[in-house]
Protein backbone atom coordinates (compact mmCIF):
# COMPACT_ATOMS: atom_id res chain seq x y z
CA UNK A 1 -4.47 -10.67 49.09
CA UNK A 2 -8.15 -11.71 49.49
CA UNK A 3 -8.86 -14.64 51.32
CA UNK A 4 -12.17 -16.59 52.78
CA UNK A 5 -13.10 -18.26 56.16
CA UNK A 6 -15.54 -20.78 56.01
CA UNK A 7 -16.61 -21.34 59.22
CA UNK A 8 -18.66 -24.52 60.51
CA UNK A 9 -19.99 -22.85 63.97
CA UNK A 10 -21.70 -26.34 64.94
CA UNK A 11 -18.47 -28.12 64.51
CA UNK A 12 -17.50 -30.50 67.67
CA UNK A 13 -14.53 -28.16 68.62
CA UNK A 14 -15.52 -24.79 67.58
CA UNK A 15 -16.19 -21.63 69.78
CA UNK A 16 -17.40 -18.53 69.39
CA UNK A 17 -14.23 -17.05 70.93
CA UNK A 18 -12.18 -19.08 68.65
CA UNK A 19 -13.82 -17.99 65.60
CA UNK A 20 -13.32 -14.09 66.56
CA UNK A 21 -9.85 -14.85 67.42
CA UNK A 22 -9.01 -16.62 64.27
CA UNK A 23 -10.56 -13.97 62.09
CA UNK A 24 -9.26 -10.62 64.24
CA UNK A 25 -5.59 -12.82 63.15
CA UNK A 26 -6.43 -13.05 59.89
CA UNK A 27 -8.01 -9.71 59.33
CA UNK A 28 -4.77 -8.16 59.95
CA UNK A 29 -3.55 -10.42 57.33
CA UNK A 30 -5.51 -10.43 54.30
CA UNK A 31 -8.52 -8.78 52.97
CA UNK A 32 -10.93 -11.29 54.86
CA UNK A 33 -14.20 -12.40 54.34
CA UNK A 34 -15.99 -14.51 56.39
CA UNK A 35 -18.85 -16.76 55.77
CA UNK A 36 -20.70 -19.65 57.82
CA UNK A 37 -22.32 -22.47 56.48
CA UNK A 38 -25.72 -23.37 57.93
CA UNK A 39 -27.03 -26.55 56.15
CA UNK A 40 -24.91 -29.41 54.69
CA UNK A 41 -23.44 -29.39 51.62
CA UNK A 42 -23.24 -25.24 52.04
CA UNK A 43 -18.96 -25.46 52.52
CA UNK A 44 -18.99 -26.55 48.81
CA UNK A 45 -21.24 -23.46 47.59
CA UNK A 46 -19.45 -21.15 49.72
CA UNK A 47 -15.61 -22.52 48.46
CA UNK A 48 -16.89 -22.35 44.35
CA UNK A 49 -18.90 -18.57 45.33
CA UNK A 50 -15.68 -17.56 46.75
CA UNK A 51 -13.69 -18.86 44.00
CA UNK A 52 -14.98 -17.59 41.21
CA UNK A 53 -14.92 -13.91 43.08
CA UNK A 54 -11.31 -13.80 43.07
CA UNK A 55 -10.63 -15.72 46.21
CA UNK A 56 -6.60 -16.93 46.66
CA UNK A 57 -6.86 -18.62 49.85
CA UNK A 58 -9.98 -19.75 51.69
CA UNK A 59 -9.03 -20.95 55.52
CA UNK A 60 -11.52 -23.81 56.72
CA UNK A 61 -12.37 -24.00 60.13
CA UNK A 62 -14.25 -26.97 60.87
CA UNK A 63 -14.20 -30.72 61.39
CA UNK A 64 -12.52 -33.04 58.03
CA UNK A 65 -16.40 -33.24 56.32
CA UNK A 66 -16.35 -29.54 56.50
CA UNK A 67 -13.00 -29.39 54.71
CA UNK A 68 -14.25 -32.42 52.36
CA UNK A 69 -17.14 -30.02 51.00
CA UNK A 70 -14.82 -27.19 50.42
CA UNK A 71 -12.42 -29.37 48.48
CA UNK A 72 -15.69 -31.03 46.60
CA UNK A 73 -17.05 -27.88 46.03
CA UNK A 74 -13.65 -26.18 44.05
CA UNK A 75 -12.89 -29.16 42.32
CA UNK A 76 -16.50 -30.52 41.11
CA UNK A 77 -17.23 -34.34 39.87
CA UNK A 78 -14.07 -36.09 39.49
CA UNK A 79 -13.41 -37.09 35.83
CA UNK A 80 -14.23 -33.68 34.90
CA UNK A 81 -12.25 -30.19 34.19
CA UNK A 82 -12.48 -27.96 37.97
CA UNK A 83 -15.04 -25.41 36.98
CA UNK A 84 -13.42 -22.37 37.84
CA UNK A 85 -10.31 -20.99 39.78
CA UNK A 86 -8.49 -22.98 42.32
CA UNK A 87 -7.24 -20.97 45.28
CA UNK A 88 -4.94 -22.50 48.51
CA UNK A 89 -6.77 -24.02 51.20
CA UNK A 90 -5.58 -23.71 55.03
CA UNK A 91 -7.14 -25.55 57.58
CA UNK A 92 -7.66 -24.81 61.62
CA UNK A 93 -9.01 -27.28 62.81
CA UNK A 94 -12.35 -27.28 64.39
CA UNK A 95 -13.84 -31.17 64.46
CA UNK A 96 -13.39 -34.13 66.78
CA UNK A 97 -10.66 -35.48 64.68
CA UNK A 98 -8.97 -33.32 62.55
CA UNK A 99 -7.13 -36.44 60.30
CA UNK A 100 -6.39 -34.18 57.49
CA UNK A 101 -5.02 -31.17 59.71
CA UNK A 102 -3.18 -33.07 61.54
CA UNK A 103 -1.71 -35.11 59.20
CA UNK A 104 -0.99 -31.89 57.54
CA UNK A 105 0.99 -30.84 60.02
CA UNK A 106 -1.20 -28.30 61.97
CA UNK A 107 -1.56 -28.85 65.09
CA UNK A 108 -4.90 -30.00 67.07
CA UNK A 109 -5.27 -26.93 69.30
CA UNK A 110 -6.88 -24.18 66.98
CA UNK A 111 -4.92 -21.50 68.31
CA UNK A 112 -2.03 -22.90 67.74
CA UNK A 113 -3.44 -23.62 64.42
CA UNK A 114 -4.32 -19.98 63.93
CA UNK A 115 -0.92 -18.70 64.17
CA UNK A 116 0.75 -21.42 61.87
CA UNK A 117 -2.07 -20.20 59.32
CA UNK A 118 -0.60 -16.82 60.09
CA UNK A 119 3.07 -17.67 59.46
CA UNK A 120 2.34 -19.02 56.38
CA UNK A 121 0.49 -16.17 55.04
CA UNK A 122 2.84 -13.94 56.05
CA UNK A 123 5.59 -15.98 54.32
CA UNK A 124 3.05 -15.99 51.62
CA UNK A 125 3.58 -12.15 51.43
CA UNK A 126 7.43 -12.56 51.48
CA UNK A 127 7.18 -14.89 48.90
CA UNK A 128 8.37 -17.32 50.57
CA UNK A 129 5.91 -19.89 49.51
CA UNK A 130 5.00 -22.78 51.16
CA UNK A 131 2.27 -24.04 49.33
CA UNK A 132 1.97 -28.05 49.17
CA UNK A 133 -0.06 -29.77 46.39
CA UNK A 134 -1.00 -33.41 47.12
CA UNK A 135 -2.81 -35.90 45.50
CA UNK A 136 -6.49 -36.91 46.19
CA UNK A 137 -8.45 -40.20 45.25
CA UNK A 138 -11.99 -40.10 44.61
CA UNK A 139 -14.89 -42.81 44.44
CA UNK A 140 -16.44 -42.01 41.21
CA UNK A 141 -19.05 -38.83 42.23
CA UNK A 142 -17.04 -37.11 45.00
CA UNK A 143 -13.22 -36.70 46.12
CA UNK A 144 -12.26 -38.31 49.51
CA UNK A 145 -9.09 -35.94 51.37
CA UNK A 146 -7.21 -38.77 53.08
CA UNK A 147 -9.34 -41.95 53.26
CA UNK A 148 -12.47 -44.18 52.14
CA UNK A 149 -13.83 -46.72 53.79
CA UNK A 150 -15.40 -49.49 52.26
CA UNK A 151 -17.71 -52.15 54.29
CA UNK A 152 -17.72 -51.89 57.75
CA UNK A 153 -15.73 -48.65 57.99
CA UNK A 154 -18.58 -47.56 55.51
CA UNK A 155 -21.69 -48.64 57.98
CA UNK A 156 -19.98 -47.18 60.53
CA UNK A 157 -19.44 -43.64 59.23
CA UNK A 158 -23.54 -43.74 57.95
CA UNK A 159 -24.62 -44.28 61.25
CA UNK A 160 -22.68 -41.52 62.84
CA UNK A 161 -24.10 -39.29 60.12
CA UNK A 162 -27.42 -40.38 60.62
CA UNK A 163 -26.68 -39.19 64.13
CA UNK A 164 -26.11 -36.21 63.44
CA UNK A 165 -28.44 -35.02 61.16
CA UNK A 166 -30.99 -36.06 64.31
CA UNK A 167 -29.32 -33.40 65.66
CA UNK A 168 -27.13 -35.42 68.13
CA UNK A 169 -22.95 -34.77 68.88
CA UNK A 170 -20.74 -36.88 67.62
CA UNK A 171 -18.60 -38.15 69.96
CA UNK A 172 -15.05 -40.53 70.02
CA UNK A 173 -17.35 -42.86 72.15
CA UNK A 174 -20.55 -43.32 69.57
CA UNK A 175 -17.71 -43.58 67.03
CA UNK A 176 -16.55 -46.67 69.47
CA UNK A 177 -19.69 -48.44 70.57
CA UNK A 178 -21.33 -47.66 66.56
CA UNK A 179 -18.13 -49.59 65.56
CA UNK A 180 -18.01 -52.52 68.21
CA UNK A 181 -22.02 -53.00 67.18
CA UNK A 182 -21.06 -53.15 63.83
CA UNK A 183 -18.17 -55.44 63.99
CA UNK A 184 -20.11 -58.23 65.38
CA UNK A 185 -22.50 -57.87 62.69
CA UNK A 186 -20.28 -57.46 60.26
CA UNK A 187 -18.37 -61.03 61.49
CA UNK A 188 -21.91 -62.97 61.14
CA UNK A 189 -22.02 -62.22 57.30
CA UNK A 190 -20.64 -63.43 54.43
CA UNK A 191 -18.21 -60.77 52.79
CA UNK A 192 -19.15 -59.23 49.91
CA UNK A 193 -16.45 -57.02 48.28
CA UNK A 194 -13.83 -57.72 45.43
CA UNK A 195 -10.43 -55.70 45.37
CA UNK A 196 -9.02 -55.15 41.92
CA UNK A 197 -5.55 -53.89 41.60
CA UNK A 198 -3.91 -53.05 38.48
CA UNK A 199 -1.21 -56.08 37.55
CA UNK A 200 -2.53 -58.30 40.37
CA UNK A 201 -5.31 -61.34 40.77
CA UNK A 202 -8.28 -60.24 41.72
CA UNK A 203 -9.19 -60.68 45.31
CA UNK A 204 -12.84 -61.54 46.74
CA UNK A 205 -13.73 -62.48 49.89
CA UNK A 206 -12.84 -58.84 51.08
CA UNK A 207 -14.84 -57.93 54.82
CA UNK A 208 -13.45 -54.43 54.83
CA UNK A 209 -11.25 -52.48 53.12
CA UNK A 210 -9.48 -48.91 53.83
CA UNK A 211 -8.07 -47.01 50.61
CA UNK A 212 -5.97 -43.90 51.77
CA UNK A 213 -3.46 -41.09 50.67
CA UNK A 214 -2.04 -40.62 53.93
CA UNK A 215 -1.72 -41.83 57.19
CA UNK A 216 -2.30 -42.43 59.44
CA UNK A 217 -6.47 -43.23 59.18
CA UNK A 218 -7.52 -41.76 61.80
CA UNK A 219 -6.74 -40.84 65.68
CA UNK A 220 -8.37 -41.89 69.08
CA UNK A 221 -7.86 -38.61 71.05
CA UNK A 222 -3.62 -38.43 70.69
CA UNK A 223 -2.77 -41.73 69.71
CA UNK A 224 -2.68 -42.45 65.38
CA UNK A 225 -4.30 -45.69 64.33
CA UNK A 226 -2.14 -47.02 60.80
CA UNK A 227 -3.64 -48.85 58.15
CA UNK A 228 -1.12 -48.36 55.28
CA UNK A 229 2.17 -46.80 57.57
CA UNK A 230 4.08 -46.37 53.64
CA UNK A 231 1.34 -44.12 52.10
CA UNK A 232 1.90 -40.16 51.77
CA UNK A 233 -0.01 -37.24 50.37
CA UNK A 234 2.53 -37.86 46.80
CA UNK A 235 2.90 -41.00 47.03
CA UNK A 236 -0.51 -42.09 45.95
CA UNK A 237 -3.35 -44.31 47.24
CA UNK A 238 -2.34 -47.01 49.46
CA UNK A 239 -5.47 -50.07 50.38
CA UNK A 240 -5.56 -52.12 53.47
CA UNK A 241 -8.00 -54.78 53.38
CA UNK A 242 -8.82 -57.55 55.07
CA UNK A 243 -10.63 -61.51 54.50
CA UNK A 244 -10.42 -62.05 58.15
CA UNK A 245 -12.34 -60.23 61.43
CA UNK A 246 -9.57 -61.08 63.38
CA UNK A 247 -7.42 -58.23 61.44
CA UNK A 248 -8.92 -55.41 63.85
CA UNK A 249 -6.27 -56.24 66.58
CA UNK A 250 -3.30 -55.95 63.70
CA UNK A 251 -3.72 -52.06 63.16
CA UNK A 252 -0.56 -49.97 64.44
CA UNK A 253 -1.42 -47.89 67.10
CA UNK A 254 1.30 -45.46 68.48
C-alpha cells in the first residue's frame, strides 16, 4: 500500500525526532513517501500531487490548518465534483491544539498518535477496516474540518494568523489576550450578523456565532470548551450563537 506524510516541520508541536520516528513506523508499514510543506497553502498541492499518483492514505502531521489544506486540497471548491482520487487521511498530531485529532480520537501525544496510526494500518492490511467517513460544512470557497467562526471568533483567528505569517509562535496565551482584546471591542459595537435556518425566523442581532460538526470547539491545554455538546461528525452542522456578550461565561467547560 502506498501512502504519504505531509509533514508541517514549523508546526507548534513538531520535532525533528518525532518526524523520524513517525516515518521509520510507517516505513515499515507502507510504501512511504514523505514530503514537507514550506509555504502556506503547499499541504493542499502536496495532498492533490499525491492523489492523483496513486496515493491510498496520506498521514498529516501538523497542527488542524495543516490538516485543513490537505482536506481543501483533495476535495477542491465546494459545490463542485473532487477533482481526482480520494485516499484516507490519518492524522498525528503536531499543532497547539489538535481539535480535529483529538476529537477524532487520537490522542494529543504524537507518539502515542504514531502507533494508533500504526494499528490501524495494520488492521488496514488485515482488512479489518476501520475507516470513518464524516461529514464536513464549508463556507462557500473552502471546507472547514470541525468549526467556523463567524464575528468575533473570526477577528480573533485573523489576528493570530497575521501573527504568524510575521513569523511569530502561536501560543494558547496570544490566543487568550487576542481574544480578551477583542471581546471588549467586540461588546462596544453594534452586531452585525443575521442567522438563517431552514424552517425557522430569521434571527439578526447576532454578535458571534460558532457553526460546527463536532465538538467540542476547541481545548485550553486538557480541558474541552462546548459550544453545541449534541453535534457529531454524522450528525451534521450544529450553530451556537449568541445576541448577548454576556454568553462567554455560558460555554461548557469540562
Amino acid at each position: 500500500m502506498r501512502a504519504v506524510l505531509i509533514v508541517n516541520p514549523n508546526a507548534t508541536s513538531t520535532t525533528a525526532a518525532g518526524r523520524d520516528l513517525l516515518a521509520h513506523a510507517l516505513e515499515s508499514r507502507v510504501h512511504l513517501q514523505v514530503l514537507h510543506t514550506d509555504h502556506r497553502g503547499h499541504a493542499s498541492e502536496l495532498a492533490r500531487r499525491a492523489a492523483d499518483e496513486g496515493a491510498a492514505v496520506i498521514v498529516v502531521h501538523g497542527g488542524d490548518g495543516t490538516v485543513s489544506e490537505v482536506v481543501n486540497g483533495l476535495l477542491g471548491q465546494p459545490g463542485h465534483p473532487a477533482p481526482g482520487p480520494l485516499p484516507a487521511i490519518a492524522v498525528v498530531p503536531g499543532g497547539s491544539a489538535n481539535v480535529f485529532a483529538r476529537t477524532l480520537g487520537m490522542s494529543a501525544d504524537p507518539a502515542q498518535a504514531t502507533n494508533q496510526v500504526v494499528d490501524l494500518l495494520d488492521e488496514h492490511r488485515r482488512e479489518q477496516r476501520r475507516w470513518r467517513r464524516i461529514a464536513l460544512g464549508h463556507c462557500g470557497e473552502r471546507w472547514f474540518i470541525f468549526n467556523a467562526g463567524m464575528g468575533l471568533d473570526g477577528e480573533v483567528v485573523a489576528a493570530m494568523e497575521a501573527h504568524r505569517n510575521k513569523g511569530k509562535q502561536v501560543t494558547a496565551g496570544r490566543y487568550v489576550t487576542r481574544a480578551v482584546l477583542s471581546f471588549f471591542r467586540a461588546a462596544r459595537r453594534q452586531p452585525t450578523l443575521t442567522v438563517e435556518l431552514p424552517g425557522h425566523e430569521p434571527q439578526p442581532g447576532v454578535h458571534f456565532a460558532f457553526i460546527s460538526n463536532s465538538n467540542p470547539w476547541t481545548y485550553a491545554d486538557e480541558r474541552a470548551i462546548w459550544t453545541n455538546p449534541g453535534t457529531g461528525f454524522e450528525s451534521g452542522l450544529g450553530v451556537f450563537a449568541s445576541k448577548s456578550m454576556n454568553v462567554l461565561a455560558k460555554l461548557k467547560c469540562r
